[in-house]
C-alpha atoms as a PDB file:
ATOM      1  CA  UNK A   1      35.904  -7.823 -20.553  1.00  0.00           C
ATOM      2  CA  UNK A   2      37.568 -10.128 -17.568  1.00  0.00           C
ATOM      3  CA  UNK A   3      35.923 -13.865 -17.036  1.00  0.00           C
ATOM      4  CA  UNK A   4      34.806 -12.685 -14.439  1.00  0.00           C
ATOM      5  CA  UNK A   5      32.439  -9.999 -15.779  1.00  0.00           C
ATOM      6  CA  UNK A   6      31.689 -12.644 -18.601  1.00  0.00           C
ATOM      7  CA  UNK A   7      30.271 -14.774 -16.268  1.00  0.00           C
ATOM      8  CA  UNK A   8      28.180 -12.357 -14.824  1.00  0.00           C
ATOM      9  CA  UNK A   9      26.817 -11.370 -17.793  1.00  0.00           C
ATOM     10  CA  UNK A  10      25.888 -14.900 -19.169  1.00  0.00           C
ATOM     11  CA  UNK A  11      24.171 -15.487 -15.505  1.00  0.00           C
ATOM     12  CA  UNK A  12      21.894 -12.471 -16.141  1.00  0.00           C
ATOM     13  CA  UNK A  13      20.988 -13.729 -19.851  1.00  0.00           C
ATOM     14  CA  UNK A  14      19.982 -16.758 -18.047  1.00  0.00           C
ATOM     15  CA  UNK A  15      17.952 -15.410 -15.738  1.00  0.00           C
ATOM     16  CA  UNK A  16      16.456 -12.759 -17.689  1.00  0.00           C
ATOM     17  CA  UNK A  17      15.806 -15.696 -20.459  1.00  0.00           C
ATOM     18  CA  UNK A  18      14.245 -17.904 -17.862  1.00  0.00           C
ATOM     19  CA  UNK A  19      10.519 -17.230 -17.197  1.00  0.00           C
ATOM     20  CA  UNK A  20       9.691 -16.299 -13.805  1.00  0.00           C
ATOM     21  CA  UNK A  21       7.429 -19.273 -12.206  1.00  0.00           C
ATOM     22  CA  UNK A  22       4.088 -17.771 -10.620  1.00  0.00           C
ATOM     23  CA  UNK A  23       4.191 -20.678  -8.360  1.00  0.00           C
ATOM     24  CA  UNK A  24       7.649 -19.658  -6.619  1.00  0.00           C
ATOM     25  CA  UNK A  25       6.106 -16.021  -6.047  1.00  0.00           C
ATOM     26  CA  UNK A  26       2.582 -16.969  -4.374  1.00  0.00           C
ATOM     27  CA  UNK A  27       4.151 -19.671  -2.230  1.00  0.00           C
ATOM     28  CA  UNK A  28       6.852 -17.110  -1.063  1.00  0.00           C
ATOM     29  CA  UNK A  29       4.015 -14.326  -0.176  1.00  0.00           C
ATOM     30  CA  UNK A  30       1.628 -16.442   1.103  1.00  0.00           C
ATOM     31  CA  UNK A  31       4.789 -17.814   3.666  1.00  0.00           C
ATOM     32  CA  UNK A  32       5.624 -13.700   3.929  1.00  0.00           C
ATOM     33  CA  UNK A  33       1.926 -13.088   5.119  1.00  0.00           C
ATOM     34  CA  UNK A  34       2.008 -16.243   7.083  1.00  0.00           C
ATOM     35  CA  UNK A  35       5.188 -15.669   9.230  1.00  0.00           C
ATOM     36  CA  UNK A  36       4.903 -11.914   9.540  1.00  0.00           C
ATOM     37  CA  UNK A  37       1.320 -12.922  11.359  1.00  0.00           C
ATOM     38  CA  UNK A  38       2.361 -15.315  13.679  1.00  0.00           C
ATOM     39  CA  UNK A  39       5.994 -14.377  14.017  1.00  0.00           C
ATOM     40  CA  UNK A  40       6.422 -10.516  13.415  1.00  0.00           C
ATOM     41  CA  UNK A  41       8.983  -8.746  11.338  1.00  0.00           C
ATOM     42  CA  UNK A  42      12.120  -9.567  12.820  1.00  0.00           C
ATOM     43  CA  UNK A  43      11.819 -13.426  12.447  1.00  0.00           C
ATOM     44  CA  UNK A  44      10.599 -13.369   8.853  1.00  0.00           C
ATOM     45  CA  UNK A  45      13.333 -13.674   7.841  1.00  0.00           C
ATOM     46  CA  UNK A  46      14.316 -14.641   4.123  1.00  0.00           C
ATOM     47  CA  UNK A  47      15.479 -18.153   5.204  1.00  0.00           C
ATOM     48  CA  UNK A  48      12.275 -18.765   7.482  1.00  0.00           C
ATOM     49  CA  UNK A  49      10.168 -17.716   3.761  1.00  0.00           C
ATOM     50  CA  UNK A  50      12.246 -20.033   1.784  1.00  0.00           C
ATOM     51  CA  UNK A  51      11.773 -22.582   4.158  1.00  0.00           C
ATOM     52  CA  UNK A  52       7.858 -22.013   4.907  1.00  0.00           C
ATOM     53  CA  UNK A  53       7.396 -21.693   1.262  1.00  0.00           C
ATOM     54  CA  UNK A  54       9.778 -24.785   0.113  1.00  0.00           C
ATOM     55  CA  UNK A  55      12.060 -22.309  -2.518  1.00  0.00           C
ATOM     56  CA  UNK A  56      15.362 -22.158  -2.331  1.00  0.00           C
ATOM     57  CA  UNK A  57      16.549 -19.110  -1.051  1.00  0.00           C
ATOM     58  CA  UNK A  58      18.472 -18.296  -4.653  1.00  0.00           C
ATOM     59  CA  UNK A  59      15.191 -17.770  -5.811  1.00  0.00           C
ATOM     60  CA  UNK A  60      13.615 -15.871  -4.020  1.00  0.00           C
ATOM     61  CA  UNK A  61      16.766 -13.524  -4.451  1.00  0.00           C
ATOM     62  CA  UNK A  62      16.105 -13.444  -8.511  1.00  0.00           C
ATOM     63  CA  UNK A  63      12.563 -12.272  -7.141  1.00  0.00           C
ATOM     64  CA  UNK A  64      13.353  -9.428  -4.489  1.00  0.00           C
ATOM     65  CA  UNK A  65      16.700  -7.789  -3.721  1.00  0.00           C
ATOM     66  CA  UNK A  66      15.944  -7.824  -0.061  1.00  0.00           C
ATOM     67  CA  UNK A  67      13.212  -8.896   2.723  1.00  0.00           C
ATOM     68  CA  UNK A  68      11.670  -5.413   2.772  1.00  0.00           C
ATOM     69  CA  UNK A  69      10.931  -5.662  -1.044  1.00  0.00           C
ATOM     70  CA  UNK A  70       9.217  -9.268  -0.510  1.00  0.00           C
ATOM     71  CA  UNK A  71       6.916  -7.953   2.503  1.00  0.00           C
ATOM     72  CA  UNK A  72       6.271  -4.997   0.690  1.00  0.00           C
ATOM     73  CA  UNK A  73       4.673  -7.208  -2.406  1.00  0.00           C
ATOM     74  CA  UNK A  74       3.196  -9.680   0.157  1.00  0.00           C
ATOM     75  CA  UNK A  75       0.815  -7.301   1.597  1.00  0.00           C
ATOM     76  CA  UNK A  76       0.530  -4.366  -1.055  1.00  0.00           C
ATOM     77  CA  UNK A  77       1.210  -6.339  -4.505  1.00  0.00           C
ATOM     78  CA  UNK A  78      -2.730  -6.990  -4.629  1.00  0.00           C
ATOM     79  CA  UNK A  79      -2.917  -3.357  -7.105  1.00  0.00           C
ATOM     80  CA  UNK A  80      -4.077  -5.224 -10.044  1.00  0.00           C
ATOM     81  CA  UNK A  81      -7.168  -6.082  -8.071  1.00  0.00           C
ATOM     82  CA  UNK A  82     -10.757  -4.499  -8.383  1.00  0.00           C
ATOM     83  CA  UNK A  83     -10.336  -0.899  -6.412  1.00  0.00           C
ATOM     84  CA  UNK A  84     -12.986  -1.279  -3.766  1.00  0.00           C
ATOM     85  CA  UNK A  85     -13.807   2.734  -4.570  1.00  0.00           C
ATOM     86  CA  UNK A  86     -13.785   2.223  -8.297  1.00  0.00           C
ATOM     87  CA  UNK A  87     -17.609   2.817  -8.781  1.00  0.00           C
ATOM     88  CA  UNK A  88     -18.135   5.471  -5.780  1.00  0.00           C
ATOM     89  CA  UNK A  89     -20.824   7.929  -7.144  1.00  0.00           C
ATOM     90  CA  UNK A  90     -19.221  10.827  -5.385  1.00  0.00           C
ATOM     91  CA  UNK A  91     -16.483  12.280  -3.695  1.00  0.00           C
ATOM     92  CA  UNK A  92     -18.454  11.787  -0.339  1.00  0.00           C
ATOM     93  CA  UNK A  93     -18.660   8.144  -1.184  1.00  0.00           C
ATOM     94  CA  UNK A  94     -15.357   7.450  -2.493  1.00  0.00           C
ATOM     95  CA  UNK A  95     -13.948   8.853   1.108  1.00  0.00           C
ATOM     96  CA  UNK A  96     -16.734   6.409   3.009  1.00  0.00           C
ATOM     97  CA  UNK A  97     -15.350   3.365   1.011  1.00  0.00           C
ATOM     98  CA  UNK A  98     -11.743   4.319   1.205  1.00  0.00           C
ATOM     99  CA  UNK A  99     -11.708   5.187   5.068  1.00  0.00           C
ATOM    100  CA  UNK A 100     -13.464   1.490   5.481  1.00  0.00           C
ATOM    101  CA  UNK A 101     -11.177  -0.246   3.492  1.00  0.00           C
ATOM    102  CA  UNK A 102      -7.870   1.337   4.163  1.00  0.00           C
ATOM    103  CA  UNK A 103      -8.260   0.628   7.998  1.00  0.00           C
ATOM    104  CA  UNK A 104      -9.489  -2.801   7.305  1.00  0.00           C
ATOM    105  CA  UNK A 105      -6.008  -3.359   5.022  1.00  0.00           C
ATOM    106  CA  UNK A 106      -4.081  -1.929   8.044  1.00  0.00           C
ATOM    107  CA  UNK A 107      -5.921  -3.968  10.494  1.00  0.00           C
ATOM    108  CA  UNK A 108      -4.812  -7.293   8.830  1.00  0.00           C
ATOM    109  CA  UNK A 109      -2.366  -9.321  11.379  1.00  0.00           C
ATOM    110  CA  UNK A 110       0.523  -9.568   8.530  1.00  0.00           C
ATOM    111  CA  UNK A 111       0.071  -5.887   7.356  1.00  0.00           C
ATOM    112  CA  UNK A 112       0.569  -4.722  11.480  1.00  0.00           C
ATOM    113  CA  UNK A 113       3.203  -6.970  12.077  1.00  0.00           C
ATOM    114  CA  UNK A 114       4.756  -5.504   8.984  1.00  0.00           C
ATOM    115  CA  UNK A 115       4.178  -1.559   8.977  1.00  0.00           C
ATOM    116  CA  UNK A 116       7.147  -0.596  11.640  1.00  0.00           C
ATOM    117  CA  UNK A 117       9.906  -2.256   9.858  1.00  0.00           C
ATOM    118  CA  UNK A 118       8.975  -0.894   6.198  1.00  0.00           C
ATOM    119  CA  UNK A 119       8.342   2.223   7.702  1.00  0.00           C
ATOM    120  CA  UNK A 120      11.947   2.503   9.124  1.00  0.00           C
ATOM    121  CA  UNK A 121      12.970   0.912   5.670  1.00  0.00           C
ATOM    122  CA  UNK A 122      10.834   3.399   3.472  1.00  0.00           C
ATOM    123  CA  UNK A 123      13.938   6.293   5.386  1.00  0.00           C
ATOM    124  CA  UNK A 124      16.432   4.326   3.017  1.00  0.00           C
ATOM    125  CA  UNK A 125      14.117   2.656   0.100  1.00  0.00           C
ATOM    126  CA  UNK A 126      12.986   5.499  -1.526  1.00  0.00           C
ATOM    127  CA  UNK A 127      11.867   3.355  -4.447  1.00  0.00           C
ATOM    128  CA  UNK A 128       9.549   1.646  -2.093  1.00  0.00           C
ATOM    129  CA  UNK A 129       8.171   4.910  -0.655  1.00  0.00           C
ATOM    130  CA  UNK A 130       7.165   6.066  -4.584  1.00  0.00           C
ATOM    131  CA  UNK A 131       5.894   2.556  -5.026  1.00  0.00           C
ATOM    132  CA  UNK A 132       3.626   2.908  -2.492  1.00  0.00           C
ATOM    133  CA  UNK A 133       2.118   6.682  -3.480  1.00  0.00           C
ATOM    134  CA  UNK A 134       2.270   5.634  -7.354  1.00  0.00           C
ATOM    135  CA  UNK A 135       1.027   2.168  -6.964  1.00  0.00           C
ATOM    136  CA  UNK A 136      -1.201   1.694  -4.112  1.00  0.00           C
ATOM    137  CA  UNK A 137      -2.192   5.380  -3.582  1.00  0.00           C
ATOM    138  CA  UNK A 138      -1.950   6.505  -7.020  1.00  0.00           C
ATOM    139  CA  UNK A 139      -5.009   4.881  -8.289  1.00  0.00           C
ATOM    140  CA  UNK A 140      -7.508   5.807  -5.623  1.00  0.00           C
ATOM    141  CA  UNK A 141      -5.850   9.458  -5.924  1.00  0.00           C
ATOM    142  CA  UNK A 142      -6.762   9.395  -9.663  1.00  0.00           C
ATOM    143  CA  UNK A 143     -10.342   8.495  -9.069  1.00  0.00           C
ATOM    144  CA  UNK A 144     -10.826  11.089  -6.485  1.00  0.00           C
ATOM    145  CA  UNK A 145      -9.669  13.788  -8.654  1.00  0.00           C
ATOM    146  CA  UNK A 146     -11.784  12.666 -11.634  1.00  0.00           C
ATOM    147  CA  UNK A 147     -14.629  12.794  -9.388  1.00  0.00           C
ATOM    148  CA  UNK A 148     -13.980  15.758  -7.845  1.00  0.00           C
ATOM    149  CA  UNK A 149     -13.577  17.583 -11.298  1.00  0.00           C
ATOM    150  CA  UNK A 150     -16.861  16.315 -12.326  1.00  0.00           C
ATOM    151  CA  UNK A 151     -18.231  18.318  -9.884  1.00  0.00           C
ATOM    152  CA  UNK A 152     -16.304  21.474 -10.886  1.00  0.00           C
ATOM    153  CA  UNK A 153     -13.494  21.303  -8.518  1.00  0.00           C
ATOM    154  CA  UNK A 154     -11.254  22.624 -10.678  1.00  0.00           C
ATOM    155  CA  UNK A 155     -13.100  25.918 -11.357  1.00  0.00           C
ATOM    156  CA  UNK A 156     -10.624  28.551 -11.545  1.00  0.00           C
ATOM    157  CA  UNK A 157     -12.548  29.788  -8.564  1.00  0.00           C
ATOM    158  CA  UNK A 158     -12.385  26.900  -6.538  1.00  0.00           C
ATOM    159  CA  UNK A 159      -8.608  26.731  -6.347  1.00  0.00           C
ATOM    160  CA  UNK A 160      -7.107  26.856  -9.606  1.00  0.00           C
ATOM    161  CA  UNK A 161      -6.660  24.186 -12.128  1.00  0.00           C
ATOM    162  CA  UNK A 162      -4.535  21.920  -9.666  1.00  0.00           C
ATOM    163  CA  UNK A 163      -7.230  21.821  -7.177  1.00  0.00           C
ATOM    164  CA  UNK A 164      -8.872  18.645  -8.275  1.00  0.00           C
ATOM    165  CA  UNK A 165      -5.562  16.828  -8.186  1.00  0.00           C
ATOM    166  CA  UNK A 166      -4.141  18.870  -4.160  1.00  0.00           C
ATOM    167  CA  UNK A 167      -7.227  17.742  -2.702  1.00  0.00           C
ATOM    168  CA  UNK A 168      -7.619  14.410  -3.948  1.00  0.00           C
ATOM    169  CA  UNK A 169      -3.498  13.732  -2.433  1.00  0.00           C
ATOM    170  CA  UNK A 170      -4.158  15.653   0.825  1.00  0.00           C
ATOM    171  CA  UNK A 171      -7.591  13.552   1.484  1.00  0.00           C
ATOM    172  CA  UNK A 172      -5.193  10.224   0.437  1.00  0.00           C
ATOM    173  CA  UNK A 173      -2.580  11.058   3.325  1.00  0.00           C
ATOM    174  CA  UNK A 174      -5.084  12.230   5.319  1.00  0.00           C
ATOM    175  CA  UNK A 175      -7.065   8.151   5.211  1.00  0.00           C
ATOM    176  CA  UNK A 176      -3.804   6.143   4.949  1.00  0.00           C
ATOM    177  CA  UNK A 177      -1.932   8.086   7.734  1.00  0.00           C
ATOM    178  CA  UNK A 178      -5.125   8.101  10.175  1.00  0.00           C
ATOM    179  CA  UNK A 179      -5.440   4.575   9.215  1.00  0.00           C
ATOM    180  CA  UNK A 180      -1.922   3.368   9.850  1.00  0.00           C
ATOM    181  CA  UNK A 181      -1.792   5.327  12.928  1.00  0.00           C
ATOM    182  CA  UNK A 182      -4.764   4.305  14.661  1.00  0.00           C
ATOM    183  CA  UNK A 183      -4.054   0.573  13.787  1.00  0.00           C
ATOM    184  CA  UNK A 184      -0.844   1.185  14.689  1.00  0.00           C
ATOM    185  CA  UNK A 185      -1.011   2.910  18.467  1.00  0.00           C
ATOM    186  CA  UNK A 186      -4.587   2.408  19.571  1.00  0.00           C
ATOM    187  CA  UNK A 187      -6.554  -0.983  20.019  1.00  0.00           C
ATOM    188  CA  UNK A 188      -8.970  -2.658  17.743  1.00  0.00           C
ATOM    189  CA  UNK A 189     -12.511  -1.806  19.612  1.00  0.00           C
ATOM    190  CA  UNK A 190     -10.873   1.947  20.574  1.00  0.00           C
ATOM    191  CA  UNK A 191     -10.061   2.374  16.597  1.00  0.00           C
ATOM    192  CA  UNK A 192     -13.335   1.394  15.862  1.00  0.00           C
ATOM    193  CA  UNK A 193     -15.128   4.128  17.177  1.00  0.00           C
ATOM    194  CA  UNK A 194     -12.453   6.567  15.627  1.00  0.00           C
ATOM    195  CA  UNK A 195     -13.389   5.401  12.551  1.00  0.00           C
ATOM    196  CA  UNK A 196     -16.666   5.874  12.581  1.00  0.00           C
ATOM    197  CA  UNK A 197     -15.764   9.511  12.813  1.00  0.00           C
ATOM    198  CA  UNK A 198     -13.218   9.796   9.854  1.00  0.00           C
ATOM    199  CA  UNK A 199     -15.595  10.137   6.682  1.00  0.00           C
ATOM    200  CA  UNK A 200     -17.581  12.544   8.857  1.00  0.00           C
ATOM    201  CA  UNK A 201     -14.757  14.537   9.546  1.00  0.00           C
ATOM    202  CA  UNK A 202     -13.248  14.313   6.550  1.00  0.00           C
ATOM    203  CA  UNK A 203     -16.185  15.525   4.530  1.00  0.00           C
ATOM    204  CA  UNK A 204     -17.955  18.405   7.086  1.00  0.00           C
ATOM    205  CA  UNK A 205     -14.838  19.238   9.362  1.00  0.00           C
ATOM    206  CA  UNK A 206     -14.876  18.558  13.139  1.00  0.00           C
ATOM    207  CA  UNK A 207     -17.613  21.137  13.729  1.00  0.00           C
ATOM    208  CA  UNK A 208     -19.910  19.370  10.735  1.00  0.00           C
ATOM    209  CA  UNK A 209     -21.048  21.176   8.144  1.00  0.00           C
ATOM    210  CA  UNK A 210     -22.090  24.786   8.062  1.00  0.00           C
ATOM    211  CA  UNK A 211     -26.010  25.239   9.039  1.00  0.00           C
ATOM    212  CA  UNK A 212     -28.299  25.943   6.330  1.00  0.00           C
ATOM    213  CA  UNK A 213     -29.212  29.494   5.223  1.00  0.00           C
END
């Protein structure tokens, strides 16, 4: 082993053996969520956090490998929260609570300012792209499916066994990519009205439901 790769190694034993300092992290997402409102994604910048948050930029390296992985903490690291569609009763509900709250995330000044550059960076970050589906998708996916098999989705006749699980992802991409779109391209008060729409579509199809027999 050179010096050289000595050294290295007795850096990472001391920064694996030091613990990580919760006040570093909040201070540096806050500042994310801070600049990336008022600012936008270009200037926020990892010197502009460090600065705003009063870390020294060395730090905030041990923390992320790059800008894209802070923003992507600062405004989806909140998984280990309550689920806002934990408790639905029913598929139908779970969709109502979901369409509300996605578009409400994706209305959020930091998360807008945001979505363009990690969705150019998600081309090239493919760990960020399954962090996204596993951690903030994954969960709501899960409860969706559970639901759904409660009410006998996954009859064999219904779809097969993996029926449950398809519909539960396709509804997911269906909420998050409406979402992100509409908050995305269309203005607040013209989204709005969209919106309304979504759960209704979602659940009877653009035509509503078929008439009773």
């Amino acid at each position: 082993m050179t010096s050289g790769e000595e050294t290295a190694e007795k850096d990472g034993e001391r920064r694996r053996g030091r613990p990580r300092n919760p006040a570093i992290d909040d201070a540096a997402l806050t500042a994310a969520r801070e600049l990336l409102a008022e600012t936008g994604w270009d200037q926020t910048t990892m010197v502009a956090i460090a600065e705003r948050a009063e870390v020294g930029k060395p730090a905030l390296y041990r923390r992320w490998p790059s800008k894209t992985h802070l923003v992507f903490e600062a405004i989806f690291g909140w998984v280990d929260d309550a689920t806002p569609v934990a408790d639905a009763a029913d598929p139908a509900e779970w969709i109502r609570r979901s369409c509300a709250y996605t578009l409400e995330l994706f209305g959020r000044p930091e998360v807008k300012a945001a979505l363009p550059g990690l969705l150019a960076a998600f081309r090239d970050r493919e760990d960020l792209l399954t962090a996204l589906w596993t951690d903030f998708g994954g969960p709501g996916v899960g409860m969706l499916a559970d639901t759904l098999r409660r009410g006998g989705a996954d009859d064999p006749g219904a779809g097969g066994p993996d029926a449950a699980a398809l519909d539960a992802q396709a509804t997911m991409l269906f909420i998050v990519g409406g979402s992100m779109v509409m908050r995305l391209l269309m203005a607040d008060d013209e989204a709005e009205a969209l919106a309304q729409r979504m759960p209704d579509i979602l659940l009877g199809g653009v035509a509503g439901p078929p008439p009773a027999r």
